[in-house]
Protein backbone atom coordinates (compact mmCIF):
# COMPACT_ATOMS: atom_id res chain seq x y z
CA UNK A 1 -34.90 82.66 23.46
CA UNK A 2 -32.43 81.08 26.34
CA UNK A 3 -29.07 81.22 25.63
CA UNK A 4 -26.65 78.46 27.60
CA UNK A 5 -23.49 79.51 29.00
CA UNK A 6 -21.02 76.99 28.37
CA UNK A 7 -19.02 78.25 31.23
CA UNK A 8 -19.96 74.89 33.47
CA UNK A 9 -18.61 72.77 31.15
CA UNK A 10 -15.56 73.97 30.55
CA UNK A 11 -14.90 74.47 34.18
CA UNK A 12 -15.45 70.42 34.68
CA UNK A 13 -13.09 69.44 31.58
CA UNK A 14 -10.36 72.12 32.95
CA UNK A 15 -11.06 70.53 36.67
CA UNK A 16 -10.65 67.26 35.14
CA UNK A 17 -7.26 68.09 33.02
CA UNK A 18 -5.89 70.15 35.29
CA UNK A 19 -3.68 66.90 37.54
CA UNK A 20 -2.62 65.90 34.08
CA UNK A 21 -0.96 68.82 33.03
CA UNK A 22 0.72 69.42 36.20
CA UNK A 23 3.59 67.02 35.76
CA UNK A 24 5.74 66.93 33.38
CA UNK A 25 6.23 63.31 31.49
CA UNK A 26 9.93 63.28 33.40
CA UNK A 27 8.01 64.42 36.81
CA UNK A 28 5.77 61.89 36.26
CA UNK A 29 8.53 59.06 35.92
CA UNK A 30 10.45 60.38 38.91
CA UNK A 31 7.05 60.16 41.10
CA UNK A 32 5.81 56.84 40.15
CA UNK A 33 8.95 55.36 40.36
CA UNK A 34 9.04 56.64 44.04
CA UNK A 35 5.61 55.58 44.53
CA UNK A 36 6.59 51.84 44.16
CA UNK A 37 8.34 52.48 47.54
CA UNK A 38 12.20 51.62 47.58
CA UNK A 39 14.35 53.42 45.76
CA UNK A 40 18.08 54.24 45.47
CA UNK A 41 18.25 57.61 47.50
CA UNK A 42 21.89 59.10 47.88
CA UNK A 43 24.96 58.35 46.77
CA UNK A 44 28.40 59.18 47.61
CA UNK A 45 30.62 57.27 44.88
CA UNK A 46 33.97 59.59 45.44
CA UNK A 47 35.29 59.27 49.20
CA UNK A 48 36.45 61.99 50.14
CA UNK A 49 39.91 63.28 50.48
CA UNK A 50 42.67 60.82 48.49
CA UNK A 51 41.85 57.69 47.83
CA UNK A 52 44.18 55.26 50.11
CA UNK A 53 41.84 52.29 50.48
CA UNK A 54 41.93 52.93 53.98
CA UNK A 55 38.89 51.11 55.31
CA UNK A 56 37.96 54.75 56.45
CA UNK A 57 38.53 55.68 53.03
CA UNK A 58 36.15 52.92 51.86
CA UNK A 59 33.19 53.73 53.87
CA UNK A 60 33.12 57.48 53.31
CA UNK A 61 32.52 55.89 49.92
CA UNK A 62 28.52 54.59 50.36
CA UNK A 63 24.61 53.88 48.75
CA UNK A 64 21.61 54.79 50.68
CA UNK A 65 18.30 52.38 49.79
CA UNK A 66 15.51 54.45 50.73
CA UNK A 67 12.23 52.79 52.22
CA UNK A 68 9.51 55.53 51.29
CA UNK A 69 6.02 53.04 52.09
CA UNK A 70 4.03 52.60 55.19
CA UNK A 71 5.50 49.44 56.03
CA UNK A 72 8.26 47.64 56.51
CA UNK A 73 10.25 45.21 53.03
CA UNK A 74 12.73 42.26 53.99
CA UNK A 75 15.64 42.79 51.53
CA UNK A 76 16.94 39.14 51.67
CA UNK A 77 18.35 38.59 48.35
CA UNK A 78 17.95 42.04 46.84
CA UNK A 79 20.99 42.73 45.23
CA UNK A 80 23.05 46.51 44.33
CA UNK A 81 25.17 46.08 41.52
CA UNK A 82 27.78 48.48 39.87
CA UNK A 83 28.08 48.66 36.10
CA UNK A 84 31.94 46.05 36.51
CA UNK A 85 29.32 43.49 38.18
CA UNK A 86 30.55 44.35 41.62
CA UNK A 87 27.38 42.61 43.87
CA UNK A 88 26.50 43.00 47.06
CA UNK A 89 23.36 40.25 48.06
CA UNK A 90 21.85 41.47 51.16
CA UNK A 91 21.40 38.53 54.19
CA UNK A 92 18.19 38.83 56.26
CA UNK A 93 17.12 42.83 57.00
CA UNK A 94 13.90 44.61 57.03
CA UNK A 95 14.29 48.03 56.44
CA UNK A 96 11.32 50.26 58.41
CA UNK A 97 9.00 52.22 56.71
CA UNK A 98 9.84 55.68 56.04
CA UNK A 99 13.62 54.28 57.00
CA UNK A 100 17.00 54.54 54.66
CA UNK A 101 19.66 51.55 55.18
CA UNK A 102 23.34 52.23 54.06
CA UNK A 103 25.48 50.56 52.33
CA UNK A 104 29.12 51.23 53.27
CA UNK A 105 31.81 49.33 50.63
CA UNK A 106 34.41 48.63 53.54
CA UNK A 107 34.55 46.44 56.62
CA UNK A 108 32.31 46.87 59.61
CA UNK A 109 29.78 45.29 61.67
CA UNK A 110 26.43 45.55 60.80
CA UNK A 111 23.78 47.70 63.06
CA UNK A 112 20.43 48.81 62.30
CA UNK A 113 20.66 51.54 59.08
CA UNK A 114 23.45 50.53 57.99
CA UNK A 115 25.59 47.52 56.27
CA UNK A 116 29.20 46.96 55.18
CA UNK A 117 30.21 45.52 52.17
CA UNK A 118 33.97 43.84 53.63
CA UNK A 119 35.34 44.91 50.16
CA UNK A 120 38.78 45.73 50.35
CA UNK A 121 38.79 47.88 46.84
CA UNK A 122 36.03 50.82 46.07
CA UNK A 123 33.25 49.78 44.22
CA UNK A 124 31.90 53.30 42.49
CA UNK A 125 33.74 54.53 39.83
CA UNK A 126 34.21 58.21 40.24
CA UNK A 127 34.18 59.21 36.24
CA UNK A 128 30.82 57.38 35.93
CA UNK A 129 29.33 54.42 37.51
CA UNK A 130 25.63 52.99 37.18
CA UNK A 131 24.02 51.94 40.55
CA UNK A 132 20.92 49.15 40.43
CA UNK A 133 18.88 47.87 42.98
CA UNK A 134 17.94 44.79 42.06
CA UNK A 135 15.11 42.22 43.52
CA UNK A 136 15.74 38.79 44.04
CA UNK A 137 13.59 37.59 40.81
CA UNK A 138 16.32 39.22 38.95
CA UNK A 139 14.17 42.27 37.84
CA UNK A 140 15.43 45.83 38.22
CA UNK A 141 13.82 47.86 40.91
CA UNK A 142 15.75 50.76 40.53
CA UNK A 143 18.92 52.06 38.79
CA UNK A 144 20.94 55.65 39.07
CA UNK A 145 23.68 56.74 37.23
CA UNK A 146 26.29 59.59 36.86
CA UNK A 147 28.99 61.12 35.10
CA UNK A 148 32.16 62.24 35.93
CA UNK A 149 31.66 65.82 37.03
CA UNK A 150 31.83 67.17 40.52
CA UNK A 151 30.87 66.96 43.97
CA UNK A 152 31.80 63.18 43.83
CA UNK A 153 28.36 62.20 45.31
CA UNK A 154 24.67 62.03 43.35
CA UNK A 155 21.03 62.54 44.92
CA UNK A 156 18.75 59.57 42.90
CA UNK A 157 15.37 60.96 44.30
């Protein structure tokens, strides 16, 4: 009598399970968000030093929009939003693939990488604020929040 070894199959449905157990469900999420290409990347909500609303002051107080595709997106009429309804609606730019543009709350002049709000007050609360990155149908590409607690800045990746 022949006996099978059942080896072969369970080596395929352990091949086949294996990329499914190697995220977790959060992992996942994180990943596939990123996947979709931009994303809120870095953000420093608490200036540092004392806040003066120095227009120094209110640049060292920024949002970086991260660009991680192969290609390039125009972001006329995206919008970032804080959770008071602050907006800032960006005007013609096409951010490069693989590039980060930043968004500085003071006054400036605009340059490749990096854009200026002209506010004259900070935008990001520093005991907890909500960031979203918003398209220009209105739908929610991406959102990042924090809490009050220390350094004053928060990584979204």
């Amino acid at each position: 009598m022949r006996i099978r070894s059942a080896a072969p199959a369970v080596l395929a449905a352990a091949a086949l399970a294996a990329p499914l157990l190697a995220a977790s469900p959060a992992t996942a999420a994180v990943t596939a968000r990123h996947q979709g290409g931009l994303h809120l990347g870095y953000i420093q909500f608490d200036s540092p030093g004392r806040d003066s609303r120095s227009n120094s002051s209110l640049n060292a107080e920024w949002v970086n929009i991260h660009n991680n595709t192969g290609s390039g997106i125009q972001l006329k009429g995206y919008k970032l939003k804080d959770n008071t309804g602050y907006t800032y609606t960006f005007g013609s730019y096409k951010i490069g693939a693989g590039k980060t543009v930043k968004v500085r709350t003071g006054k400036g002049t605009n340059a490749s990488g990096v854009r200026y709000w002209g506010r004259g007050s900070y935008v990001w609360n520093n005991t907890g604020d909500k960031a979203r990155l918003i398209k220009p149908s209105g739908s929610l590409k991406d959102s990042c929040s924090w809490g009050s607690s220390p350094p004053g800045s928060k990584s979204c990746h």
